[in-house]
N, C-alpha and C. Protein backbone atom coordinates (compact mmCIF):
# COMPACT_ATOMS: atom_id res chain seq x y z
N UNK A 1 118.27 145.28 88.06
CA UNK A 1 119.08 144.15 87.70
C UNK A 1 119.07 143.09 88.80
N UNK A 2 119.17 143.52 89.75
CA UNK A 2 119.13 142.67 91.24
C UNK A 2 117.98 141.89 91.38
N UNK A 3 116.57 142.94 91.00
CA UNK A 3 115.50 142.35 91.15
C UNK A 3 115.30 141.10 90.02
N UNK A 4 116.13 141.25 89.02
CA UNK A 4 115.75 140.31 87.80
C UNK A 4 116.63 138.83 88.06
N UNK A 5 117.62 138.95 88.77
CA UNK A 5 118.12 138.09 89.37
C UNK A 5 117.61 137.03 90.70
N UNK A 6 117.10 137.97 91.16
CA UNK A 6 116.02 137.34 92.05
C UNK A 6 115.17 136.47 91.93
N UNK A 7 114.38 137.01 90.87
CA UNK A 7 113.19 135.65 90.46
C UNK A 7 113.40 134.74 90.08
N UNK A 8 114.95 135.11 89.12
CA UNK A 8 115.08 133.71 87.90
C UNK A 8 115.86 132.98 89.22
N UNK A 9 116.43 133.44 90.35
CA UNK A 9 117.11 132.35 91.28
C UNK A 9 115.48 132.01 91.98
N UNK A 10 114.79 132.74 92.45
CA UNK A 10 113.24 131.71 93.08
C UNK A 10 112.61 131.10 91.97
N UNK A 11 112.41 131.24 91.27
CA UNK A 11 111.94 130.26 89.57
C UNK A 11 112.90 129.32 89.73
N UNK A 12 114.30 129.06 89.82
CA UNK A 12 115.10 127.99 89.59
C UNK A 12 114.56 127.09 90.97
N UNK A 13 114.84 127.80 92.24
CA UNK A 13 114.80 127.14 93.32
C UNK A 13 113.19 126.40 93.56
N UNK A 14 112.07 127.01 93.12
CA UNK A 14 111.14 126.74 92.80
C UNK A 14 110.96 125.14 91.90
N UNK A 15 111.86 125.44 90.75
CA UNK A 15 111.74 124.65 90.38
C UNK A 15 112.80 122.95 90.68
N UNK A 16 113.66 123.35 91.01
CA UNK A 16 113.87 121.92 91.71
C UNK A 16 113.15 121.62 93.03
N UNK A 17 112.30 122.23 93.87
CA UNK A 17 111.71 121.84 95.42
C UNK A 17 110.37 121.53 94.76
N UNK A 18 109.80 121.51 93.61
CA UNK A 18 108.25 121.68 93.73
C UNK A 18 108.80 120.09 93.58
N UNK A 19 108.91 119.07 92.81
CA UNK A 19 108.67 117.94 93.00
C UNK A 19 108.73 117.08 93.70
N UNK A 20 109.85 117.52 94.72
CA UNK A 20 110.30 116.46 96.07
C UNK A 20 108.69 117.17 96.80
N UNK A 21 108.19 118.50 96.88
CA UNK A 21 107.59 118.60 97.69
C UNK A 21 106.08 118.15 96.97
N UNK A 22 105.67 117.72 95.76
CA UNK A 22 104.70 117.05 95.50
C UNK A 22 104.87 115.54 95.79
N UNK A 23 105.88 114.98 96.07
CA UNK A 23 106.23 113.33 96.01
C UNK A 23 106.12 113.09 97.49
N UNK A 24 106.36 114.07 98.44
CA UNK A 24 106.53 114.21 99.52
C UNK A 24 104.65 114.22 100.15
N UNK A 25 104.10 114.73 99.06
CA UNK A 25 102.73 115.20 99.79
C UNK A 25 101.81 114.33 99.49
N UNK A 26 102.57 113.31 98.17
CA UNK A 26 101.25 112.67 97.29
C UNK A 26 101.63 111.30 98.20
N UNK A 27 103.18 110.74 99.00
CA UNK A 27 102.98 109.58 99.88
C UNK A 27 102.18 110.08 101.35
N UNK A 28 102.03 111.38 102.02
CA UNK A 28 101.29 111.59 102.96
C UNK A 28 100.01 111.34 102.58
N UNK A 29 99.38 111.85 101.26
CA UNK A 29 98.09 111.37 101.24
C UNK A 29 97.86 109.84 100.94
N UNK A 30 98.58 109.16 100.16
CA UNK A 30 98.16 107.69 100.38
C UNK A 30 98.31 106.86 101.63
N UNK A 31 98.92 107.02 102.09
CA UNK A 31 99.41 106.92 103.71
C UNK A 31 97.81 106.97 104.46
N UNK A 32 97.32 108.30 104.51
CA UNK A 32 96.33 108.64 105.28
C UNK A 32 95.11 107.88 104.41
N UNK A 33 95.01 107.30 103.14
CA UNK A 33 93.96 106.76 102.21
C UNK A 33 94.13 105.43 102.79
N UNK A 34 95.01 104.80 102.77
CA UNK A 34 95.56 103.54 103.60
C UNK A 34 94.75 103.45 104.95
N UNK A 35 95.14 104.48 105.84
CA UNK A 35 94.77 104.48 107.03
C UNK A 35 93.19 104.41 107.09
N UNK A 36 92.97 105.26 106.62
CA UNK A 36 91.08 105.33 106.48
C UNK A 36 90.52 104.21 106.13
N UNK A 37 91.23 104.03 105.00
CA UNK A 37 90.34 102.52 104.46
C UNK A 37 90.86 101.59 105.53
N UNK A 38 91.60 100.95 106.21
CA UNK A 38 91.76 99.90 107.01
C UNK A 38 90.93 100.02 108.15
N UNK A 39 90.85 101.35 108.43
CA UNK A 39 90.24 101.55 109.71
C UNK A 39 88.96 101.12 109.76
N UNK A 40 88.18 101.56 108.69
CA UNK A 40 87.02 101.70 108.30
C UNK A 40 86.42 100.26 108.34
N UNK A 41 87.73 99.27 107.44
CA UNK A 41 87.12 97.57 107.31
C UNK A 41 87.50 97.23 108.87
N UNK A 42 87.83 97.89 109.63
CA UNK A 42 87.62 97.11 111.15
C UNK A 42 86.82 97.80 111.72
N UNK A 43 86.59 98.76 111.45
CA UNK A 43 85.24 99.11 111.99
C UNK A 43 83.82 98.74 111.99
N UNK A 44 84.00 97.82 110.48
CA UNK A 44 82.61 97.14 109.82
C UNK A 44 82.92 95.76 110.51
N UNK A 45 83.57 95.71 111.04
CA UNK A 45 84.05 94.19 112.40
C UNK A 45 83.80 94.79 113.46
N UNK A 46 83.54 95.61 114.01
CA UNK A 46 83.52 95.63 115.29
C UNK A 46 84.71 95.69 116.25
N UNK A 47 86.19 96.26 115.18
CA UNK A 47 86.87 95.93 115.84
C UNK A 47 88.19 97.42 115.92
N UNK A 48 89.04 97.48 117.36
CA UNK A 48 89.61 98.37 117.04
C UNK A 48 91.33 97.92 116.97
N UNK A 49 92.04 98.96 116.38
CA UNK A 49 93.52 97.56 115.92
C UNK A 49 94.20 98.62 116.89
N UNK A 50 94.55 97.82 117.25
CA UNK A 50 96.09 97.96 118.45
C UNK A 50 97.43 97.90 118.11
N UNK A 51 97.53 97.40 116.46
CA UNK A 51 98.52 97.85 115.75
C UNK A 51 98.64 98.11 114.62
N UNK A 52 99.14 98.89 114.05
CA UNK A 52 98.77 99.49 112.32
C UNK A 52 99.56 100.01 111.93
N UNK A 53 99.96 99.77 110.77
CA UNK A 53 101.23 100.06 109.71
C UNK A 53 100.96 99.84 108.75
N UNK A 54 101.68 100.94 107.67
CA UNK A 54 101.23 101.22 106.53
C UNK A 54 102.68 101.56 105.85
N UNK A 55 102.45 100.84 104.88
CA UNK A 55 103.61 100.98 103.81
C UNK A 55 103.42 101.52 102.37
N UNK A 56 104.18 101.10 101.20
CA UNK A 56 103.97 102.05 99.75
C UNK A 56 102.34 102.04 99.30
N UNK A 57 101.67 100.45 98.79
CA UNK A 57 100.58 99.89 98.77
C UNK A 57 99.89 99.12 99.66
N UNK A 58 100.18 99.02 100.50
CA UNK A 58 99.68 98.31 101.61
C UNK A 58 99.43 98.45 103.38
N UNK A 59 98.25 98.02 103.85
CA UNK A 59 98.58 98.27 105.30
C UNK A 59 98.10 97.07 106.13
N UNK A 60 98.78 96.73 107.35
CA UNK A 60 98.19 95.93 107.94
C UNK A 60 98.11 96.12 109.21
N UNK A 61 96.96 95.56 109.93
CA UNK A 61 96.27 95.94 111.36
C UNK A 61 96.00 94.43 112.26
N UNK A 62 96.05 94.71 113.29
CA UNK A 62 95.65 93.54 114.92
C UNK A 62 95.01 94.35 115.17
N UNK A 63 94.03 93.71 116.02
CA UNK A 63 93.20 93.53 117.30
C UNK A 63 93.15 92.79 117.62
N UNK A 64 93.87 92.68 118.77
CA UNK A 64 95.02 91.54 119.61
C UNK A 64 93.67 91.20 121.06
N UNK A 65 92.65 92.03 120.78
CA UNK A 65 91.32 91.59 121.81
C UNK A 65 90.44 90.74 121.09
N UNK A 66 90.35 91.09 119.49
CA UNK A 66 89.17 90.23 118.98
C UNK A 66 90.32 89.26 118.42
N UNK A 67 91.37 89.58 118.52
CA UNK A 67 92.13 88.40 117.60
C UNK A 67 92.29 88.08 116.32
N UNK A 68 91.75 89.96 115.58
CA UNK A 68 91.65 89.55 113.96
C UNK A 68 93.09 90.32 113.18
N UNK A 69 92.94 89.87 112.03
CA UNK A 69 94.11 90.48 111.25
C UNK A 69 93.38 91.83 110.00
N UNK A 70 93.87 92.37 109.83
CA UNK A 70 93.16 93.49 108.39
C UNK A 70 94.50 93.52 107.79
N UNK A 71 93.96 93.52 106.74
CA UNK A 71 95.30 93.72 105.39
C UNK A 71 94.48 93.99 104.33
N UNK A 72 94.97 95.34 104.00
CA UNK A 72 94.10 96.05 102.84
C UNK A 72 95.50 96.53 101.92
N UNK A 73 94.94 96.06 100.78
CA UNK A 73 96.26 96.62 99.39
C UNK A 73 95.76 96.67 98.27
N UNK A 74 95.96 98.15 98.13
CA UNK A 74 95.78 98.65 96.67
C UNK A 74 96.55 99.10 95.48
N UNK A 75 96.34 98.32 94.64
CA UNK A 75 96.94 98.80 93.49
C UNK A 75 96.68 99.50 92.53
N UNK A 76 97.25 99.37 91.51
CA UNK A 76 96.72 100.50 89.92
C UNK A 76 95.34 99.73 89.65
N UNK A 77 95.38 98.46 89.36
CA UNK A 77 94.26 97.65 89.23
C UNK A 77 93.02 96.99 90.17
N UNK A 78 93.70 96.66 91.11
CA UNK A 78 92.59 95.69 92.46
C UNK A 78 92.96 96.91 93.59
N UNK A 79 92.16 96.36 94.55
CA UNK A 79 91.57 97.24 96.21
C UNK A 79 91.54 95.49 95.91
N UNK A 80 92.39 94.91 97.75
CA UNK A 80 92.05 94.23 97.93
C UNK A 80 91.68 94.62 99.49
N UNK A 81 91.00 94.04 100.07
CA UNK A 81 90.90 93.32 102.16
C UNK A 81 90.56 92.35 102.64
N UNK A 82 91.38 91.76 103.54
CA UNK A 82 90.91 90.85 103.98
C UNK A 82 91.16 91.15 105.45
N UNK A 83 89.98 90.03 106.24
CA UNK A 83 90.15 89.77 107.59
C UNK A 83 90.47 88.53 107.90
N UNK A 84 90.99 88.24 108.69
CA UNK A 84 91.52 86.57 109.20
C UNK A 84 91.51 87.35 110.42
N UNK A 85 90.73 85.75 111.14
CA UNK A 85 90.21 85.20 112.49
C UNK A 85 91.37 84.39 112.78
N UNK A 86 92.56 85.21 113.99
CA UNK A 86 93.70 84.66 114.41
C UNK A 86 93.18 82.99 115.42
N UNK A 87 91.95 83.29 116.11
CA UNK A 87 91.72 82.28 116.59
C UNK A 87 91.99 81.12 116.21
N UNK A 88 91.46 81.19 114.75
CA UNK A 88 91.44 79.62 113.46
C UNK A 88 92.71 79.43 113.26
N UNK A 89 93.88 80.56 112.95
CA UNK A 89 95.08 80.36 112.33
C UNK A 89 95.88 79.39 113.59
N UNK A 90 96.75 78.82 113.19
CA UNK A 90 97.59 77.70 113.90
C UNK A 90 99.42 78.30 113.76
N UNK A 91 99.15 78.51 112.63
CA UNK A 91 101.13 78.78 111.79
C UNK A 91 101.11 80.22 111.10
N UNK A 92 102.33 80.82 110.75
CA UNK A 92 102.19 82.43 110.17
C UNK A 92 103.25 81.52 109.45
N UNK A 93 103.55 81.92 108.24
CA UNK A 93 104.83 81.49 107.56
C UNK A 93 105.15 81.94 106.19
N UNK A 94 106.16 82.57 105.81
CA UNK A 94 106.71 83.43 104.91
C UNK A 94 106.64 82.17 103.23
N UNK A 95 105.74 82.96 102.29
CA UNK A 95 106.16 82.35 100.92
C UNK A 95 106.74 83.20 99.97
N UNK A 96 108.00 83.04 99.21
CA UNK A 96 108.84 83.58 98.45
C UNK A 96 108.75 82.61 97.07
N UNK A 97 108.13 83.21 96.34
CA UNK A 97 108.56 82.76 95.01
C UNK A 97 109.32 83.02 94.79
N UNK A 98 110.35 82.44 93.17
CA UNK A 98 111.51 83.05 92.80
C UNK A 98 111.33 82.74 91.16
N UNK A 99 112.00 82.78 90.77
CA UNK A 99 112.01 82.72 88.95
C UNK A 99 113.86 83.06 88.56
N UNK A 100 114.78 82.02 87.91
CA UNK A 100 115.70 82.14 87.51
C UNK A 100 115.92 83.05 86.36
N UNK A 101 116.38 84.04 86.23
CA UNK A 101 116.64 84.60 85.12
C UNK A 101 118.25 84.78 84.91
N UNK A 102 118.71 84.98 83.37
CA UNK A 102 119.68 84.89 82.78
C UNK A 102 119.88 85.83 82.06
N UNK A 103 121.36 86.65 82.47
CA UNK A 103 121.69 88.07 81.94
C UNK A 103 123.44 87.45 81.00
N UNK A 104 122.81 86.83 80.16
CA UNK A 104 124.37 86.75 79.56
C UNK A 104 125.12 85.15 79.94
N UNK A 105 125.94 85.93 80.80
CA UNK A 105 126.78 84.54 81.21
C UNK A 105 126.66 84.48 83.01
N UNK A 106 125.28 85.52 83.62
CA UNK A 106 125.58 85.12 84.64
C UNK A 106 123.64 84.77 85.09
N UNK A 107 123.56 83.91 86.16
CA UNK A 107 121.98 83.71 86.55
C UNK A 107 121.33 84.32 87.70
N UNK A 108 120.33 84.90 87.81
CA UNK A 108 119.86 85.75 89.45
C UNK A 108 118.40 84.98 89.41
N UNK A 109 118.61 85.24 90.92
CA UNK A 109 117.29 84.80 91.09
C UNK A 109 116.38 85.90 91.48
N UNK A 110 115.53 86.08 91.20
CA UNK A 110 114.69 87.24 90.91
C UNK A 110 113.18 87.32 91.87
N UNK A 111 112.54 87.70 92.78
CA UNK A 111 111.84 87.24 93.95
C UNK A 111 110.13 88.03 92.79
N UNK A 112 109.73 86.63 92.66
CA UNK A 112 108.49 86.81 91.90
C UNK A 112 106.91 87.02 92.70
N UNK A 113 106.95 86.70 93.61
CA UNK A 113 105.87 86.85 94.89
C UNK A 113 106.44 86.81 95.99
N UNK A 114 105.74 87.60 96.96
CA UNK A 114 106.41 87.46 98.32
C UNK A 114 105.18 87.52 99.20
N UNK A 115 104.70 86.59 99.94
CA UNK A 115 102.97 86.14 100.79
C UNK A 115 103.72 85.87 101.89
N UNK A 116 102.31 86.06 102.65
CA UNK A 116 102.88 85.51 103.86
C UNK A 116 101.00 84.52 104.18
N UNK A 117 101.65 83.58 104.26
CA UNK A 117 100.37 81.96 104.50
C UNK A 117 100.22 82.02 106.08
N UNK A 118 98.85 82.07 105.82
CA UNK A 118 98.04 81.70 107.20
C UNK A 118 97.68 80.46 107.30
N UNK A 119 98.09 79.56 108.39
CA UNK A 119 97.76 77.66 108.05
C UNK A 119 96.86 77.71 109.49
N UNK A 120 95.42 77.42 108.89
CA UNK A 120 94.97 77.03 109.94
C UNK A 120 94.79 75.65 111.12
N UNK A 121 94.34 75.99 111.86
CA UNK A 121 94.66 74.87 112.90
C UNK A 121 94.23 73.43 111.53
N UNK A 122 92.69 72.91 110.86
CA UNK A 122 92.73 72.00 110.06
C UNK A 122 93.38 71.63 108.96
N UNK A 123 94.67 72.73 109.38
CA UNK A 123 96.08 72.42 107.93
C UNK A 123 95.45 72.93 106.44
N UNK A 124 93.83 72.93 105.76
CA UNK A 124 92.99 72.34 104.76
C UNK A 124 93.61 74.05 104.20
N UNK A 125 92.65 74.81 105.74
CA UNK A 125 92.28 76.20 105.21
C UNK A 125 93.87 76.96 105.27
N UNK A 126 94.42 77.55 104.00
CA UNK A 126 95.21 78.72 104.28
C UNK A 126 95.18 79.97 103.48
N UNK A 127 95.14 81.03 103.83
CA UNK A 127 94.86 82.59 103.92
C UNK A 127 96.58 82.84 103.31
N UNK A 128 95.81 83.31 102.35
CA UNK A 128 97.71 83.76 101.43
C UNK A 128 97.48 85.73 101.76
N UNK A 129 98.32 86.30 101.93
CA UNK A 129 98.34 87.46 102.09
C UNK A 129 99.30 87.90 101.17
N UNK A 130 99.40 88.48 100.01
CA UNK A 130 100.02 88.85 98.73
C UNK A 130 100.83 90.67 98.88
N UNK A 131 102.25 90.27 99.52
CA UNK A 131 102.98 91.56 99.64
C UNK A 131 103.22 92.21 98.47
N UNK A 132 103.97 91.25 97.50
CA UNK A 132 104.19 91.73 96.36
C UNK A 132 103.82 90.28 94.79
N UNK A 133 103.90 91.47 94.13
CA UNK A 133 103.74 90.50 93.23
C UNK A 133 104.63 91.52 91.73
N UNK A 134 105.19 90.59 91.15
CA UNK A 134 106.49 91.36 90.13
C UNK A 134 105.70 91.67 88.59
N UNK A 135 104.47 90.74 89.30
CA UNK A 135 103.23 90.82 87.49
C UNK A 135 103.09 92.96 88.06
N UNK A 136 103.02 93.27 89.32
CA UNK A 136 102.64 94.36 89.31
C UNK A 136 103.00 95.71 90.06
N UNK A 137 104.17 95.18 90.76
CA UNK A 137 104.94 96.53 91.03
C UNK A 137 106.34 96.03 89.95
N UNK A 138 107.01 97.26 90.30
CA UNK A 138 108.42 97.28 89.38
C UNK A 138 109.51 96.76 90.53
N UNK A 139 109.90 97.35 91.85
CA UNK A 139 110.70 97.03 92.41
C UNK A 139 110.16 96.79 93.78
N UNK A 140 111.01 95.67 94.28
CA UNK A 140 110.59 95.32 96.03
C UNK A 140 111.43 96.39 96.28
N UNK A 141 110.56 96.68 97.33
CA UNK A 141 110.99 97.84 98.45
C UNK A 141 111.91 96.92 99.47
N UNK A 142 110.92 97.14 100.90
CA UNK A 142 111.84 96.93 101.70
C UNK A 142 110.33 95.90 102.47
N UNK A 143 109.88 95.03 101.51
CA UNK A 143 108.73 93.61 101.86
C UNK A 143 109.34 92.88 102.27
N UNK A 144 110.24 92.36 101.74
CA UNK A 144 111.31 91.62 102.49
C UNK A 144 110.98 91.47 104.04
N UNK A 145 111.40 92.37 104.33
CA UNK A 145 111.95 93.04 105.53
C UNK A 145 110.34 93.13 106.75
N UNK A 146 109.39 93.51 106.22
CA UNK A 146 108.32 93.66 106.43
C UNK A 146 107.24 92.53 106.70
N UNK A 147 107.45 91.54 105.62
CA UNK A 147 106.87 89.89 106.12
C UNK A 147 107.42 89.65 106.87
N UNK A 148 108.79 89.40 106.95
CA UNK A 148 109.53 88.86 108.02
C UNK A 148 109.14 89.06 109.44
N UNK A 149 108.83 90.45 109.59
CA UNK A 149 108.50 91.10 110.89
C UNK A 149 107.09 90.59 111.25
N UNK A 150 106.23 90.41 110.26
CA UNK A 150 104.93 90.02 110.53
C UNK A 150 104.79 89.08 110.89
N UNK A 151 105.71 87.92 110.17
CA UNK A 151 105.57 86.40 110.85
C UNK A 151 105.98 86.54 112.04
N UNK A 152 107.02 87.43 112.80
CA UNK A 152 107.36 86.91 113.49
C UNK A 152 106.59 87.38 114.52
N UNK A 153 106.01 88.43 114.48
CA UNK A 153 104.87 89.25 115.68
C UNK A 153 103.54 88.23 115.40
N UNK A 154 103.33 88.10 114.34
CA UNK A 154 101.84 87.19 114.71
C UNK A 154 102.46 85.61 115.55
N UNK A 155 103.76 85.15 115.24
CA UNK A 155 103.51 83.98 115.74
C UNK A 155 104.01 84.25 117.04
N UNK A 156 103.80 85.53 117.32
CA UNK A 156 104.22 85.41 118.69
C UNK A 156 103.21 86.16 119.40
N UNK A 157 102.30 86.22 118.31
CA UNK A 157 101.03 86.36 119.51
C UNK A 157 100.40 85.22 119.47
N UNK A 158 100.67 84.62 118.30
CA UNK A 158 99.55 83.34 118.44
C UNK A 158 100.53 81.94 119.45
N UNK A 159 101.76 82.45 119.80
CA UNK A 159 101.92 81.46 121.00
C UNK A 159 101.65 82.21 122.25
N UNK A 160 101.82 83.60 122.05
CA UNK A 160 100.77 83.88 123.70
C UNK A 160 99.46 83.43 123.75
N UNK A 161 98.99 82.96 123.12
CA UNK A 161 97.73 82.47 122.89
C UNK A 161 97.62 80.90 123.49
N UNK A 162 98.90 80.30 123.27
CA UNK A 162 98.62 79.15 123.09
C UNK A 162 98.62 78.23 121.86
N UNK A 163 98.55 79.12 120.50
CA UNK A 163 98.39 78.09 119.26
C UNK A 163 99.30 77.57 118.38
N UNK A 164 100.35 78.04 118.71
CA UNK A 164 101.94 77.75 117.63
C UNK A 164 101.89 75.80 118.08
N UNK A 165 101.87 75.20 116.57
CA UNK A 165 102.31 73.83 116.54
C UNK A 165 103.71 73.91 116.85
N UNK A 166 103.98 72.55 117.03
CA UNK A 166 105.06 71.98 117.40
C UNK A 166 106.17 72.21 116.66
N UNK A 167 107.75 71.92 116.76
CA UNK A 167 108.28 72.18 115.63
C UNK A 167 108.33 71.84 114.67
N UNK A 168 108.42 70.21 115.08
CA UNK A 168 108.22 69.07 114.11
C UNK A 168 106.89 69.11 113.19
N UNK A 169 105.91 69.83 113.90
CA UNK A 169 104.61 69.88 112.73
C UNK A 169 104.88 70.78 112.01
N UNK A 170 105.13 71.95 111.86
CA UNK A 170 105.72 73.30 111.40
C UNK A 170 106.83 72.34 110.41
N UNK A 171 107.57 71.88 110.29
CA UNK A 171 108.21 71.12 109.37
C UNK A 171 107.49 70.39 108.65
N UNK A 172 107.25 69.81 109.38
CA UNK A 172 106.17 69.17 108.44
C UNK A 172 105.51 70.07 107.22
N UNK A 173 104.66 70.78 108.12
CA UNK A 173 103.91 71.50 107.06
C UNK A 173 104.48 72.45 106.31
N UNK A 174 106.00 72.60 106.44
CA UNK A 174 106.82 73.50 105.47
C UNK A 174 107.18 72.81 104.08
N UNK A 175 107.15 71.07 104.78
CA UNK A 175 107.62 70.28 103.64
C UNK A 175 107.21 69.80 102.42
N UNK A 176 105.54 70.21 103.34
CA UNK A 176 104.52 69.86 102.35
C UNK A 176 103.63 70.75 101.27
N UNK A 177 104.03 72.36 101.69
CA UNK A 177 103.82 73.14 100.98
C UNK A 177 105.24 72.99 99.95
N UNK A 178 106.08 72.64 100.30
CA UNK A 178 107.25 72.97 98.66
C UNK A 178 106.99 71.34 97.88
């Protein structure tokens, strides 16, 4: 009787741990799929990153010696990567779409893209880097939170550098993207 009690309590316990511990194993392996693939597109540069982070779909990398950026993101549909040559870039700066929506009698604003724009020094060229997009995940995580940090570490390497415009141009060119 003891013994029959036993299993059906490891069968139960079994069965609530197997999924946290498959959800648990299936973000370690994208994590490490992330990692490989980024590594790999800086490796086909010649280059090694000195900083790297990886989030749900996405990862992004420096090499703060060659001065490049990697941002690789995959979805259900696209594998995207790109590299940007920090040298060229001038400005880092956060774009937030939004879209009004209406629940009744009250209105939200609802965050429909979230990029972060690379403006290069000739203003012409800019490098959109696509965190999220609402056509294709269900919920923002914590991107928000994550561009934010990026603008603020790249533009603060690109004024150890030397390349951050002025403020007044940076306005400028905020004014002229909306």
């Amino acid at each position: 009787m003891e013994t029959g009690l036993f299993i059906i309590d490891a069968i139960i316990i079994a069965i609530v741990i197997l999924p946290f511990a498959l959800f648990i194993n299936g973000r370690a392996k994208r994590k490490k799929q992330l990692r490989k693939a980024i590594e790999t597109e800086a490796a086909q540069h010649n280059c090694k990153l000195t900083k790297l982070e990886m989030y749900n779909n996405f990862a992004l990398g420096v090499d703060t010696d060659a001065q490049k950026l990697f941002f690789y993101k995959a979805t259900t549909d696209v594998v995207f990567a790109k590299v940007v040559d920090l040298k060229s870039v001038a400005v880092c700066k956060i774009i937030k779409e939004t879209k009004r929506v209406k629940n009744k009698s009250k209105h939200y604003d609802v965050i429909d893209k979230l990029q972060l724009s690379l403006i290069n020094h000739n203003r012409d060229d800019i490098t959109y880097l696509e965190f999220y997009n609402n056509d294709d995940e269900v919920t923002l995580s914590d991107e928000l939170s994550v561009v934010q940090k990026w603008q603020d570490y790249l533009n603060e390497l690109l004024a150890s550098k030397g390349k951050v415009l002025s403020s007044q141009k940076e306005d400028r060119i905020a004014i002229a993207m909306n």
